[in-house]
N, C-alpha and C. Protein backbone atom coordinates (compact mmCIF):
# COMPACT_ATOMS: atom_id res chain seq x y z
N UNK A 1 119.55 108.44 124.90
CA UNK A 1 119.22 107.14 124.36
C UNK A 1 117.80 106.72 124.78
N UNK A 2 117.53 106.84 125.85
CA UNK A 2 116.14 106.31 126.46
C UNK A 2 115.20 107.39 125.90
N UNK A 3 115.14 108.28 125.29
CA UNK A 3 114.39 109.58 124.75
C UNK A 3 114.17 108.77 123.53
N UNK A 4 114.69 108.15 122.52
CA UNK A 4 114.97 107.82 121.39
C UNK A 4 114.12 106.44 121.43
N UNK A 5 114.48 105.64 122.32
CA UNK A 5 113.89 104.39 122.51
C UNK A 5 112.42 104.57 122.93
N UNK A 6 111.84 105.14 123.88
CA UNK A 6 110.89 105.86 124.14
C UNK A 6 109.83 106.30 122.82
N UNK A 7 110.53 107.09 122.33
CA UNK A 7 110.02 107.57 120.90
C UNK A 7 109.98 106.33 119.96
N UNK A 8 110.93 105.42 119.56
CA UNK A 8 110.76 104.59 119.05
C UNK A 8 109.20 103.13 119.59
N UNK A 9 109.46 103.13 120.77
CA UNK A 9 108.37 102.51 121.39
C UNK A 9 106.78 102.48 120.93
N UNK A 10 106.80 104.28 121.51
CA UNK A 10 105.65 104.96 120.42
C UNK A 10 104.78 104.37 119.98
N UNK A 11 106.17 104.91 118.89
CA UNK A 11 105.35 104.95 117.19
C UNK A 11 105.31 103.36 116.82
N UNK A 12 105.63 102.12 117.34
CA UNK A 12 105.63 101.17 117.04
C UNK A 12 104.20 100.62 118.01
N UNK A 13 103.80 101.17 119.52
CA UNK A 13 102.44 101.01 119.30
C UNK A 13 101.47 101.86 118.75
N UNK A 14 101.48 102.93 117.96
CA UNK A 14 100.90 103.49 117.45
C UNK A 14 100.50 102.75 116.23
N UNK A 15 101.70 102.03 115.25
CA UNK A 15 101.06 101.43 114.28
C UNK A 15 100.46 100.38 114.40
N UNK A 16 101.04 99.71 115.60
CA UNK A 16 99.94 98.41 115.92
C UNK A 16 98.67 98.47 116.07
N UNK A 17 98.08 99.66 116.94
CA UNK A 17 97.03 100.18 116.84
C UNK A 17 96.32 100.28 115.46
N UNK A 18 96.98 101.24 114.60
CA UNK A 18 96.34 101.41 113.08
C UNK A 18 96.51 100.24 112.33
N UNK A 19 97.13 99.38 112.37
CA UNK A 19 97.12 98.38 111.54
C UNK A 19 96.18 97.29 112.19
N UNK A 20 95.54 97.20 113.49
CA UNK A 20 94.27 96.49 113.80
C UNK A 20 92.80 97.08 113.89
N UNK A 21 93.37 98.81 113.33
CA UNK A 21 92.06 99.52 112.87
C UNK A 21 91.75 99.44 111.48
N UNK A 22 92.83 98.87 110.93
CA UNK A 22 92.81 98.68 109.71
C UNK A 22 92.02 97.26 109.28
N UNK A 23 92.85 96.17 109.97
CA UNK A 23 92.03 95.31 109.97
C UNK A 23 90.52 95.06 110.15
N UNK A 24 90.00 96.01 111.15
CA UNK A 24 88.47 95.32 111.74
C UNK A 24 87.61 96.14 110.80
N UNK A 25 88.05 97.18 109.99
CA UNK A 25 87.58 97.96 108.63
C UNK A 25 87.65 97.10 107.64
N UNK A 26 88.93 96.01 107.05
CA UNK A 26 88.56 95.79 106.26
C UNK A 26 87.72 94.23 106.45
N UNK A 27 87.47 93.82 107.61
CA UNK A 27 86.31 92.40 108.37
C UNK A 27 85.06 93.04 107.90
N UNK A 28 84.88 94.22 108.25
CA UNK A 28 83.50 94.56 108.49
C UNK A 28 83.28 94.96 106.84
N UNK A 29 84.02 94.85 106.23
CA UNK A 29 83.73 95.59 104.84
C UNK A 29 83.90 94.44 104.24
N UNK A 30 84.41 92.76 104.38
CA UNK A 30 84.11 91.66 103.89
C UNK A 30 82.71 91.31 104.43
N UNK A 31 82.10 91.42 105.30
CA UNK A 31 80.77 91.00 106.08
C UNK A 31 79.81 91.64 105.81
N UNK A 32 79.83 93.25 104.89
CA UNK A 32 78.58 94.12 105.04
C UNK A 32 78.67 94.34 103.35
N UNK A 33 80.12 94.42 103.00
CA UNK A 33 80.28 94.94 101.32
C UNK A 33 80.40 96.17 101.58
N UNK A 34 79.54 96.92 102.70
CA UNK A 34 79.84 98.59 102.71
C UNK A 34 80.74 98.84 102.13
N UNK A 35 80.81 100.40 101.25
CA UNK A 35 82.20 101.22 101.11
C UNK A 35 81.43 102.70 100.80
N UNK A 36 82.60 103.39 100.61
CA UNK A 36 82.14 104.89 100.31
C UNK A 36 82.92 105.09 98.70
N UNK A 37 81.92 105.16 98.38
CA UNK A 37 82.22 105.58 96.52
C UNK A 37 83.04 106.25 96.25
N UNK A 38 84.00 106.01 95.38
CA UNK A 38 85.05 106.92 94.46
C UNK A 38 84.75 108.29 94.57
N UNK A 39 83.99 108.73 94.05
CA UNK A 39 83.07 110.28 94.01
C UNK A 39 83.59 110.67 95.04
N UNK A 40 82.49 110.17 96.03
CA UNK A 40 82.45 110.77 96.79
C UNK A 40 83.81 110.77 98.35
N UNK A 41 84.51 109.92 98.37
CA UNK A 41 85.88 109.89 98.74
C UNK A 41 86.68 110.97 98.13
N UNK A 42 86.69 110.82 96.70
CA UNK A 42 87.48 112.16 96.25
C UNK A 42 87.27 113.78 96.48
N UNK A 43 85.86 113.40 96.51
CA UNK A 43 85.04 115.10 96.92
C UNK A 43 86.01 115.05 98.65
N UNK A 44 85.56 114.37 99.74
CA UNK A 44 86.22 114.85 100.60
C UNK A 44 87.40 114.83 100.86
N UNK A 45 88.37 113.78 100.33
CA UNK A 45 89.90 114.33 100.47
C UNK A 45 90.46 115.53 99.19
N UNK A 46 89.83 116.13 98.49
CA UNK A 46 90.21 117.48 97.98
C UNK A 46 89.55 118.36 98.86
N UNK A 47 88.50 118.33 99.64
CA UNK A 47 88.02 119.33 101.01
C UNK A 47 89.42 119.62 101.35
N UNK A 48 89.97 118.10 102.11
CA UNK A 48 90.80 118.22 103.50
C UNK A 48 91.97 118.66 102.87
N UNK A 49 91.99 118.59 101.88
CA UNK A 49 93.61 119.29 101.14
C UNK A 49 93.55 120.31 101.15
N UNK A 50 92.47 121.58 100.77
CA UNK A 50 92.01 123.05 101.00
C UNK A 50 92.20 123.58 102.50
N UNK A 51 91.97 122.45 103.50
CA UNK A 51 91.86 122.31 104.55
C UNK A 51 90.39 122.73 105.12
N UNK A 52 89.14 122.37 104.41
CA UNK A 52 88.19 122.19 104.58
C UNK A 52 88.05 121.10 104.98
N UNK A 53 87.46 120.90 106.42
CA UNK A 53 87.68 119.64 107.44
C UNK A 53 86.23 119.51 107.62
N UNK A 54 85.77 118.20 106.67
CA UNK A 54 84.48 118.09 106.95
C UNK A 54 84.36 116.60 107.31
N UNK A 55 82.95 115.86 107.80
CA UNK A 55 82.81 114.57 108.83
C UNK A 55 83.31 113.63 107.16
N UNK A 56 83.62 112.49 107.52
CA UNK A 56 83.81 111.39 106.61
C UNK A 56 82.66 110.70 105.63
N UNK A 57 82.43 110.97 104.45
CA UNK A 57 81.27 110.83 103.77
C UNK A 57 80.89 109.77 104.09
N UNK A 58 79.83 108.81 104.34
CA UNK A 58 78.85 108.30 104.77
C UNK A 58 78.49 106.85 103.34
C-alpha cells in the first residue's frame, strides 16, 4: 500500500510541477508574443518521432 501511495504522491508532484511550467510559458508568451511557428514545430516533432533528438527550434 505505501509503494502505491508513494507512487501516487509522485506523479501528483510531478504534474504540479508541469502544470506551473506550463503556466510561466504561457505569462511569458502573453508579455513577449514569442512563439515558435507551425513549420517549424512540426519539422521538429516529426525529427523526435524518427527519434532524431534535436535542441527545440528557436
Amino acid at each position: 500500500m505505501n509503494v502505491a501511495k508513494n507512487s501516487l504522491k509522485g506523479e501528483c508532484a510531478q504534474h504540479k510541477r508541469e502544470k506551473r511550467e506550463d503556466m510561466e510559458r504561457w505569462e511569458r508568451y502573453q508579455l513577449t508574443g514569442e512563439a515558435i511557428p507551425h513549420e517549424k514545430a512540426a519539422v521538429w516533432i516529426e525529427n523526435l518521432a524518427r527519434g532524431n533528438v534535436r535542441p527545440c527550434p528557436k
